[in-house]
Protein backbone atom coordinates (compact mmCIF):
# COMPACT_ATOMS: atom_id res chain seq x y z
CA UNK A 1 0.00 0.00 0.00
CA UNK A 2 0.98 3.38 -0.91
CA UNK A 3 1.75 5.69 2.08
CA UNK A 4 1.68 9.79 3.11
CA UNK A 5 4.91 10.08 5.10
CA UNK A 6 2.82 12.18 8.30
CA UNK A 7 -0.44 10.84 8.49
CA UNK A 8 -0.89 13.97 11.45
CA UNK A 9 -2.05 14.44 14.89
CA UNK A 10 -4.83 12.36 15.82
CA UNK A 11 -7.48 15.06 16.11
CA UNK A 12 -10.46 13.61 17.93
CA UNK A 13 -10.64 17.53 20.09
CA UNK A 14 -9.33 19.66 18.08
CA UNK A 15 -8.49 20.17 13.93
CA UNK A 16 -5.21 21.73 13.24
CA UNK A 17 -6.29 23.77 11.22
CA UNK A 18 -7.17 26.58 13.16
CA UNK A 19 -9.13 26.99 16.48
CA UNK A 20 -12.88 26.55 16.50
CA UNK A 21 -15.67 28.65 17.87
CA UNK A 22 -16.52 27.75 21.90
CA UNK A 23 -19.42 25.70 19.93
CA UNK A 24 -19.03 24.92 16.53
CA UNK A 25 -19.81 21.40 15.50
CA UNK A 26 -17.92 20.80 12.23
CA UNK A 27 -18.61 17.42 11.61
CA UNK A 28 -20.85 14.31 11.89
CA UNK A 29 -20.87 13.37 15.44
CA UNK A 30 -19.16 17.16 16.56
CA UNK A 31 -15.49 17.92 17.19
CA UNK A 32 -14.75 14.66 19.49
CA UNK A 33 -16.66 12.44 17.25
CA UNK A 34 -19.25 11.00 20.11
CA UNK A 35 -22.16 12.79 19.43
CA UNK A 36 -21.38 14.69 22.37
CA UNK A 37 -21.44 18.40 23.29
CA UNK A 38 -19.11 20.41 25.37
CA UNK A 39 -21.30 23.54 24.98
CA UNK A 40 -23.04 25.21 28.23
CA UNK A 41 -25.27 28.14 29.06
CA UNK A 42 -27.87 27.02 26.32
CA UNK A 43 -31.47 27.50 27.20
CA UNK A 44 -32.67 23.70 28.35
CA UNK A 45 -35.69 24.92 29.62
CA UNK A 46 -38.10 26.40 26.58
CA UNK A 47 -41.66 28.13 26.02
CA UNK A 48 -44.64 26.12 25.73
CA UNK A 49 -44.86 26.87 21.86
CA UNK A 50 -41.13 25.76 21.64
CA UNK A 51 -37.75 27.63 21.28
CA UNK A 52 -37.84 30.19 18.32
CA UNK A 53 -37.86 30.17 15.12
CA UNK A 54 -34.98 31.66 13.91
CA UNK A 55 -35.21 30.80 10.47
CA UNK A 56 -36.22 27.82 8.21
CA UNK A 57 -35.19 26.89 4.39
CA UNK A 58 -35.99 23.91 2.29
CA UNK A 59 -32.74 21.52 1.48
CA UNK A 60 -33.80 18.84 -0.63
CA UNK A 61 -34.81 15.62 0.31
CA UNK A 62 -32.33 13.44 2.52
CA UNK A 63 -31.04 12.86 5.75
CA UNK A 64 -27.89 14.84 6.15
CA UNK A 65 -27.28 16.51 9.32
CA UNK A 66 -25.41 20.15 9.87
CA UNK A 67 -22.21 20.89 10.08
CA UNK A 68 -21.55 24.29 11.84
CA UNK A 69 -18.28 26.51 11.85
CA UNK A 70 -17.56 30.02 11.27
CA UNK A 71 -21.23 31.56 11.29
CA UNK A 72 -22.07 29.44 8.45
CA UNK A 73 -23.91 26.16 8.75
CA UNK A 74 -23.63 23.29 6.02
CA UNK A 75 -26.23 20.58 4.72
CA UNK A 76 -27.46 18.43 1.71
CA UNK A 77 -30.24 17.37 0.01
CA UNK A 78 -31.51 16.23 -3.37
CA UNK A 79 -33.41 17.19 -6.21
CA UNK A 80 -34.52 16.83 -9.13
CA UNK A 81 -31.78 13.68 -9.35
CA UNK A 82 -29.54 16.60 -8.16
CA UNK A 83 -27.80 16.60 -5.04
CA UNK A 84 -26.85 20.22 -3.78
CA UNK A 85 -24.81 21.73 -0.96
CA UNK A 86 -26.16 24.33 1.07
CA UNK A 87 -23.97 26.80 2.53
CA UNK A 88 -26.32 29.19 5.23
CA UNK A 89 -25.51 32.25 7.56
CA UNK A 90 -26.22 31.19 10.76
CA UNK A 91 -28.07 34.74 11.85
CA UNK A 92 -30.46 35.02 8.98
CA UNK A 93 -30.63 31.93 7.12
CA UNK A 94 -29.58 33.96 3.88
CA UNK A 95 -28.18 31.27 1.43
CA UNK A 96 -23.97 31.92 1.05
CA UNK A 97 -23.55 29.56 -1.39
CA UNK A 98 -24.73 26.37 -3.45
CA UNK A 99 -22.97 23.39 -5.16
CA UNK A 100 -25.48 21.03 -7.42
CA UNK A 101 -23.76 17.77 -8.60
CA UNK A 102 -26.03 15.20 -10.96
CA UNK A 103 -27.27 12.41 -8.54
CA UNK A 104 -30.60 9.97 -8.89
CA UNK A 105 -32.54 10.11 -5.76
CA UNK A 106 -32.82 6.51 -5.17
CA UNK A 107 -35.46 5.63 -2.95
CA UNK A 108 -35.37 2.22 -1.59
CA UNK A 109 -37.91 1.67 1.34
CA UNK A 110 -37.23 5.33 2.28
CA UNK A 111 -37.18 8.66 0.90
CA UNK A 112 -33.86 8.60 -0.38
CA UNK A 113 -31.35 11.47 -0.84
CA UNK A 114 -27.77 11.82 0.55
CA UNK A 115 -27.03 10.85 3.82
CA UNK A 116 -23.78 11.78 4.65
CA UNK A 117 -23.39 14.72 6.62
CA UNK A 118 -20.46 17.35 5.43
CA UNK A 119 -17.55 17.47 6.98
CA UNK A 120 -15.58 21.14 7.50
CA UNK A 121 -11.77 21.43 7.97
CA UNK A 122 -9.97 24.55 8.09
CA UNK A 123 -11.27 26.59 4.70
CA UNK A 124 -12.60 23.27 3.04
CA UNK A 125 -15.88 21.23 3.45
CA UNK A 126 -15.86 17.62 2.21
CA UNK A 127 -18.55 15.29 1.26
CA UNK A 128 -19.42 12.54 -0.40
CA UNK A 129 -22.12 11.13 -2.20
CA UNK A 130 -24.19 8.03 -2.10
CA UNK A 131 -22.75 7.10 -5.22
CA UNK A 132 -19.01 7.72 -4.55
CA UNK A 133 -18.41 11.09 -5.35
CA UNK A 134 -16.17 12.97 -3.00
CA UNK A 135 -16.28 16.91 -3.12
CA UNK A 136 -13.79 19.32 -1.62
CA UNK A 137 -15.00 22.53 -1.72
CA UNK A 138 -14.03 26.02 -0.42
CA UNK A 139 -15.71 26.74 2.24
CA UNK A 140 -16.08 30.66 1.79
CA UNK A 141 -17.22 30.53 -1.46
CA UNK A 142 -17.99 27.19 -3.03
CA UNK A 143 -15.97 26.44 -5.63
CA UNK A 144 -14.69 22.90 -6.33
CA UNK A 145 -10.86 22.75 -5.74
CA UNK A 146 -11.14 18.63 -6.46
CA UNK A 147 -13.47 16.12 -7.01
CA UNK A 148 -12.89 12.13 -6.62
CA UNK A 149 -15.00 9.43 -8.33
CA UNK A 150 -13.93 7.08 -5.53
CA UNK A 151 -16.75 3.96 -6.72
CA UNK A 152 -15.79 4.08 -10.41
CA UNK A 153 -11.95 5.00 -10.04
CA UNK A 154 -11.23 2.01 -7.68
CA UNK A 155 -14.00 -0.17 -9.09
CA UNK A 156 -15.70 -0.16 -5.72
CA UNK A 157 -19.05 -2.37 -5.23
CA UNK A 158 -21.85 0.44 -3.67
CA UNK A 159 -23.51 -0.97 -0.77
CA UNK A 160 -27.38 -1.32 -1.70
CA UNK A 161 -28.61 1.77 0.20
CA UNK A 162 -25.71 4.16 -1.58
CA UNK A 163 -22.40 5.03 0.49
CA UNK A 164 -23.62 6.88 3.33
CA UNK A 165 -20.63 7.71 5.86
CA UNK A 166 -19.41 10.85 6.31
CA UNK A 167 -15.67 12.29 5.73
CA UNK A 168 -13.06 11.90 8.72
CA UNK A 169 -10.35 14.12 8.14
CA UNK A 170 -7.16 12.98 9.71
CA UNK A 171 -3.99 15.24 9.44
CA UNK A 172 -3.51 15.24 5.64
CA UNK A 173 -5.77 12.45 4.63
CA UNK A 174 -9.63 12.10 4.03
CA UNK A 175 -10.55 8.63 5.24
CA UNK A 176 -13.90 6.93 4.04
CA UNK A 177 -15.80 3.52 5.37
CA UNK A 178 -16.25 2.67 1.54
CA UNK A 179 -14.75 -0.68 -0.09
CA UNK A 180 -13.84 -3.51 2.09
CA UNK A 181 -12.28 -1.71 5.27
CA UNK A 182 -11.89 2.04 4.19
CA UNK A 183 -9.83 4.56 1.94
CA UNK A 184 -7.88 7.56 2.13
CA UNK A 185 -7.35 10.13 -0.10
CA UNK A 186 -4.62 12.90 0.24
CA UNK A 187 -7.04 16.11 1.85
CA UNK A 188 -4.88 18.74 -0.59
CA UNK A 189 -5.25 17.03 -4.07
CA UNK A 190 -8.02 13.92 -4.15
CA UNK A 191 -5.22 11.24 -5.07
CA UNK A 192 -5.66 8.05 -3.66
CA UNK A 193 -3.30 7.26 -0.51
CA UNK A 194 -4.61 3.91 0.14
CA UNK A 195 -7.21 1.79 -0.37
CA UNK A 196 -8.79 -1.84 0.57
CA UNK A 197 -10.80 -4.47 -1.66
CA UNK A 198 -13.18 -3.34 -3.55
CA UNK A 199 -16.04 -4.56 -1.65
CA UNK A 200 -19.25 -3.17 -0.29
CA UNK A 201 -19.05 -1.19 3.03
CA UNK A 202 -20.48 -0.49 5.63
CA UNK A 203 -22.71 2.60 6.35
CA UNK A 204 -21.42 4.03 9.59
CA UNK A 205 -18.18 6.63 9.62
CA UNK A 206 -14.66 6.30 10.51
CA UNK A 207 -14.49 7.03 14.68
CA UNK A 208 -10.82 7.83 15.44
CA UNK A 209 -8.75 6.62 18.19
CA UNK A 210 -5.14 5.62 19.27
CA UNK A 211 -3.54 2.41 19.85
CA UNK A 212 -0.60 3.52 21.93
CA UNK A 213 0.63 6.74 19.99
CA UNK A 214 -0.78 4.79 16.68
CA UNK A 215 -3.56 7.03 15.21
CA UNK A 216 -6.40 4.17 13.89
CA UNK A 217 -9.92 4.34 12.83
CA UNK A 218 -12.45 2.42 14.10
CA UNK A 219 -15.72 1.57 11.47
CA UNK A 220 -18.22 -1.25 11.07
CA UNK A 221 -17.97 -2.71 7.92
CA UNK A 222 -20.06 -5.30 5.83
CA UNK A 223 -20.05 -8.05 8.62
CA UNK A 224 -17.34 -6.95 10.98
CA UNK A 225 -16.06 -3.84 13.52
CA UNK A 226 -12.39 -2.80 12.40
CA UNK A 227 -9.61 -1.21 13.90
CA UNK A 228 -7.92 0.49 10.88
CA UNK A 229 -4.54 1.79 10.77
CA UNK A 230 -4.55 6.04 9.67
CA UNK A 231 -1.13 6.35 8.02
CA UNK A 232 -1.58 3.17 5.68
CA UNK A 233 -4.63 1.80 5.69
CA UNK A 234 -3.61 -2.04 7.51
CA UNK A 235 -6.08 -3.62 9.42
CA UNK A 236 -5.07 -4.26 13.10
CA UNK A 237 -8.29 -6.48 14.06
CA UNK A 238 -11.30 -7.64 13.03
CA UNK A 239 -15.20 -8.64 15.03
CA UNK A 240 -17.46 -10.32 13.37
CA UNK A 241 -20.32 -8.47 13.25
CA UNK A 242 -23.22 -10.10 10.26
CA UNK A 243 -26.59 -8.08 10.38
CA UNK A 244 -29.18 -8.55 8.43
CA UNK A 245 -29.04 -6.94 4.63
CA UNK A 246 -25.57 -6.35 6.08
CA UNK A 247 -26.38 -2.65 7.96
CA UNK A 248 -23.70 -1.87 10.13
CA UNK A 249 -24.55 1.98 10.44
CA UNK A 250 -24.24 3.49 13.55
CA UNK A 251 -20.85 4.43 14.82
CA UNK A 252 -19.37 2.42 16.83
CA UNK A 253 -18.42 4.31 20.56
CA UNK A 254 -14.79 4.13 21.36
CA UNK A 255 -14.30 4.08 24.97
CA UNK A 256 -10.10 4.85 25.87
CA UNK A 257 -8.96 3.13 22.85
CA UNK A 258 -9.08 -0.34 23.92
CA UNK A 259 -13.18 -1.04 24.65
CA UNK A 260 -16.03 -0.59 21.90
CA UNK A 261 -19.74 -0.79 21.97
CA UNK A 262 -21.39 -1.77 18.63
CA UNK A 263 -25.12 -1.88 17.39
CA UNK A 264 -26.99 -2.95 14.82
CA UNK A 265 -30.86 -2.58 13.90
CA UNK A 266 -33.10 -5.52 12.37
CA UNK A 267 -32.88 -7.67 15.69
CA UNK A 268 -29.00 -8.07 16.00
CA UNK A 269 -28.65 -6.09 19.64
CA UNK A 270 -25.86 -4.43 20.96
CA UNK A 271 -22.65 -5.85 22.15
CA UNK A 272 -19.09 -4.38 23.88
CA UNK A 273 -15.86 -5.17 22.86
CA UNK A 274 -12.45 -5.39 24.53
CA UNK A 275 -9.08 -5.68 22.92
CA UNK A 276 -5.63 -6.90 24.49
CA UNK A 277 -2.88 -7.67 22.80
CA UNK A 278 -4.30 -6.28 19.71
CA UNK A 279 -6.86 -9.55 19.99
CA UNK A 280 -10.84 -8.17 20.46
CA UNK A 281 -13.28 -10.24 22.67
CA UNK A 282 -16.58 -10.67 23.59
CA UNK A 283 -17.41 -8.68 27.07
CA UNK A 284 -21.20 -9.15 26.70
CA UNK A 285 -23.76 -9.05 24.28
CA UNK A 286 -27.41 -9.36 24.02
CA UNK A 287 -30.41 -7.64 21.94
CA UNK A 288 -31.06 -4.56 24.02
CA UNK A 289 -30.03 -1.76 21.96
CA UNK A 290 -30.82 -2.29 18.11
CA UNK A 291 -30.15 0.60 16.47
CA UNK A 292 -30.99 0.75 12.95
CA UNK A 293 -29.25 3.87 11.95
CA UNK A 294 -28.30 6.65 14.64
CA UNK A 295 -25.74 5.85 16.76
CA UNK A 296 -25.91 6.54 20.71
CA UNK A 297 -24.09 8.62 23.61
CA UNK A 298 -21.99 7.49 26.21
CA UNK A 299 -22.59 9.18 29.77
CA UNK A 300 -21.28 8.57 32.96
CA UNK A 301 -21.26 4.63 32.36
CA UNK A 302 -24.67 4.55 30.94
CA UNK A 303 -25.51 4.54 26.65
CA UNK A 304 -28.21 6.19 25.35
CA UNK A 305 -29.44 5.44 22.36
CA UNK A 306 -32.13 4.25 19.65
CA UNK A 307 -33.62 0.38 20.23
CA UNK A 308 -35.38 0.30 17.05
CA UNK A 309 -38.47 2.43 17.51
CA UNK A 310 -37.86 3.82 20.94
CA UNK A 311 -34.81 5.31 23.13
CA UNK A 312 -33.35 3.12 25.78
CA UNK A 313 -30.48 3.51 28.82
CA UNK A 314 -28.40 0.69 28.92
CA UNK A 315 -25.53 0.02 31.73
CA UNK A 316 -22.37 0.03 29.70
CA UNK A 317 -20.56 -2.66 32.37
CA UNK A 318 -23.59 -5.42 32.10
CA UNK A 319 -25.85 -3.66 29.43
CA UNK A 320 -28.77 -4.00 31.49
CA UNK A 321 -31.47 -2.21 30.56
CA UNK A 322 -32.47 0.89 32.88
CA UNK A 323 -35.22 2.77 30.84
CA UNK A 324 -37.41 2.74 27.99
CA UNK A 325 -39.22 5.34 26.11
CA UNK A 326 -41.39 4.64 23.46
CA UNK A 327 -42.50 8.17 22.44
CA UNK A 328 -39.67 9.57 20.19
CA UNK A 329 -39.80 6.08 17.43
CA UNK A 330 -36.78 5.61 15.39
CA UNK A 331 -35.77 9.32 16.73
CA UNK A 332 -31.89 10.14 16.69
CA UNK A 333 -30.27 11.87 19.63
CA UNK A 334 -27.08 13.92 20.96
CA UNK A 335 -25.72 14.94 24.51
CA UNK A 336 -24.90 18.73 25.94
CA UNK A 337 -23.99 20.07 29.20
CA UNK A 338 -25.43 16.80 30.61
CA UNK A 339 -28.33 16.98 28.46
CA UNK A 340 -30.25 15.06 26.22
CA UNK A 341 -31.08 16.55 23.13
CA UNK A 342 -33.84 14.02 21.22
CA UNK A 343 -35.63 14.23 17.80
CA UNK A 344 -38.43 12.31 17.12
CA UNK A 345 -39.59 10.42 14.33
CA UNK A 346 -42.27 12.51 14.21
CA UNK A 347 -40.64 16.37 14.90
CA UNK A 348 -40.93 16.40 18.34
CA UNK A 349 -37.96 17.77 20.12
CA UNK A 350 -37.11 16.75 23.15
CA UNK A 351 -34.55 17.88 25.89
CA UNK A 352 -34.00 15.64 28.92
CA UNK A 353 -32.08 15.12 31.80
CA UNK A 354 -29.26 12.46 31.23
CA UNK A 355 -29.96 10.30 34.06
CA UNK A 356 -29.75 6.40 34.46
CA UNK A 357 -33.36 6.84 36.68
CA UNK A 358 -35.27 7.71 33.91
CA UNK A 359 -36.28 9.78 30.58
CA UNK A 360 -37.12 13.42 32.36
CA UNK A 361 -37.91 15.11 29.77
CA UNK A 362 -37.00 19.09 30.62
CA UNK A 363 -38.53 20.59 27.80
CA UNK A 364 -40.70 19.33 25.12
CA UNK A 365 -41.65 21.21 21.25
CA UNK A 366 -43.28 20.18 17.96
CA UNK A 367 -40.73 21.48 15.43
CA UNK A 368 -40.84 19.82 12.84
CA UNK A 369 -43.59 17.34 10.61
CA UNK A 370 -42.74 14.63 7.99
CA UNK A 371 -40.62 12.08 8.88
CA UNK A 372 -37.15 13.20 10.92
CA UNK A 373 -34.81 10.53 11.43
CA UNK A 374 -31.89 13.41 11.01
CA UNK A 375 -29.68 13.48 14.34
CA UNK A 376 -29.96 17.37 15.50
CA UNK A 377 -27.19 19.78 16.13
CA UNK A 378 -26.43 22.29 18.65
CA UNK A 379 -24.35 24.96 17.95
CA UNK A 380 -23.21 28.47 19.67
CA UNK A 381 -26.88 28.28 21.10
CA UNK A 382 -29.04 27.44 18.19
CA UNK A 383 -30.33 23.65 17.18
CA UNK A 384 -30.93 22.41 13.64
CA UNK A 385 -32.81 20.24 13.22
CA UNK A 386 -34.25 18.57 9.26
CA UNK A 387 -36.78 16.04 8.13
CA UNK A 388 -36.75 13.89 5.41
CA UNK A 389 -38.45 16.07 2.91
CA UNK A 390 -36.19 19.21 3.52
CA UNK A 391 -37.87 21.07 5.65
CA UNK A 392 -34.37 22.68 7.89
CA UNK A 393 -35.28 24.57 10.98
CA UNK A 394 -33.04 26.96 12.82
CA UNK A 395 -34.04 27.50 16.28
CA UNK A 396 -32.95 29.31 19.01
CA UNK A 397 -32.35 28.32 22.26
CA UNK A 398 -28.63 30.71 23.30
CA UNK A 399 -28.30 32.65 26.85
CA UNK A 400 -30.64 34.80 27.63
């Protein structure tokens, strides 16, 4: 395998490119990858009609999430058989900038649409399409500095729902769950670094950790969870991991390097993983946490996340089960200042306390209609929040 000869500073806090704002949420999953906010001083606690409505714009179908840095927030959705990148202000909702690519919707027992969520490093936002296309755009203004047929230049089988990870960008690669266990491009020009077989993927996206000082990735392919080498692509260990229609798509939770908990909808469960001497093994496992699509939190010892069509607590030492709530569906979620921050299936957003005891719900709002399986975002004291059809709501909830 060809090589970069820095592959960087594992950046699961911080890019390198340049600090971030107290609250900007770049990327899928936010700045440390979990799904997990360090924001405070937002507004838990909400009017009866709901936070407000800041502003509101129509994307496109598809369920792409936001990506949020610099005052400008970042989303996709599709069209016509066109995909197209929004680029907003984050005061007003005015539209910065837009980049259309050709791309068929492809419904398949959903709505279809993209699904990966862009990713924005420095002055650059990545993404890539369902059917292998990865963009790198300037983020001020736009304008395509490379583009990288990934599927047809490396032969790559799709997976039958379309690629649907997002970008990781680690030091001067772009890494991407697509053929057998990832590939990385070089972030300046689009060349390939290194790539695997030529396989279908999974669906989930890249989580990076260390082994020792060794920056790796961690994603769930086909059948399996991997532990990927960053500077060359190598494959340090595999779990078996079959689903059903082979959807492995939430992210897996990396927990200090060495322990993982993995999920998978259709009936599969939930299981966590421990690795010593570079060997993974089984800690527990059972069929308490299915999740389908949106990966869960980790807090204080507990996981929260989506059991098919309702939210669960599960102990992360035993993976007992220590609530249920069926009232959000197949919802997505994400954690601030202690928080819960919970989208329903249906638009109904949620904030609860993060609490083993039970789902307390702190504040409760009808947002959104349609069908929302988006995860929301909050950023510098606003949360975005889509549905399936496009509908993209800004709404505020900052210091008062």
């Amino acid at each position: 395998m060809k090589t970069v000869s820095a592959a960087g500073t594992l950046c699961i806090l911080l890019f390198a490119s340049g600090p971030l704002g107290a609250g900007d949420w770049p990327n899928w999953r936010g700045p440390a990858h979990d799904g997990i906010s360090s924001e405070t001083g937002w507004q838990s606690v909400w009017p009866s009609a709901g936070p407000r409505l800041l502003w509101k714009a129509r994307v496109g179908t598809g369920f792409a999430s936001a990506a949020v840095s610099g005052g400008r927030v970042y989303t996709l959705g599709n069209a016509g058989d066109q995909d197209t990148v929004f680029c907003f202000d984050v005061n007003t909702g005015d539209t910065v900038w837009t980049h259309s690519y050709k791309q068929k919707l492809a419904p398949k027992l959903y709505e279809g649409g993209p699904s990966a969520t862009p990713t924005v490093e420095g002055n650059r936002v990545y993404t890539f399409s369902k059917s292998g296309l990865v963009l790198c755009l300037d983020a001020a203004s736009g304008k395509v500095i490379w583009q990288k047929f990934v599927a047809a230049d490396l032969n790559l089988e799709e997976p039958t729902w379309g690629f649907a990870g997002s970008v990781l960008v680690q030091g001067d690669l772009v890494i991407l769950n697509a053929g057998d266990s990832g590939i990385a491009l070089n972030k300046q020009s689009g060349e390939v670094v290194w790539s695997s077989g030529a396989g279908p993927s999974g669906y989930s996206t890249p989580v990076p950790f260390l082994t020792g000082a060794e920056p790796c990735v961690a994603l769930m392919g086909k059948e399996d969870l991997l532990a990927v080498r960053v500077k060359d692509g190598s494959v340090l260990w595999r779990f078996p991991w079959k689903t059903q229609y082979d959807v492995n798509a939430a992210d897996p939770i990396v927990i200090g390097g060495d322990r993982f908990f993995i999920t998978s909808g259709y009936g599969h469960g939930c299981a966590l993983i421990q690795v010593s001497g570079g060997e993974p093994t089984l800690v527990w496992e059972n069929k308490n946490m299915s999740s389908q699509m949106s990966g869960g939190v980790l807090w204080q010892g507990h996981v929260y996340g989506i059991d098919d069509k309702q939210l669960r607590c599960l102990s992360l030492e035993t993976g007992e089960v220590k609530w249920t709530e069926k009232s959000v569906g197949k919802g997505s979620l994400m954690l601030a200042d202690g928080k819960l921050i919970v989208l329903g299936e249906k638009g109904e957003l949620y904030c609860a306390e993060t609490s083993p005891a039970g789902f307390k719900v702190i504040s409760r709002a009808q947002v959104l209609g349609g069908k929302c399986w988006t995860t929301p975002v909050l950023s510098n004291g606003r949360i975005y929040c889509r549905n399936a059809k496009g509908d993209f709501v800004c709404l505020d909830v900052g210091a008062k």
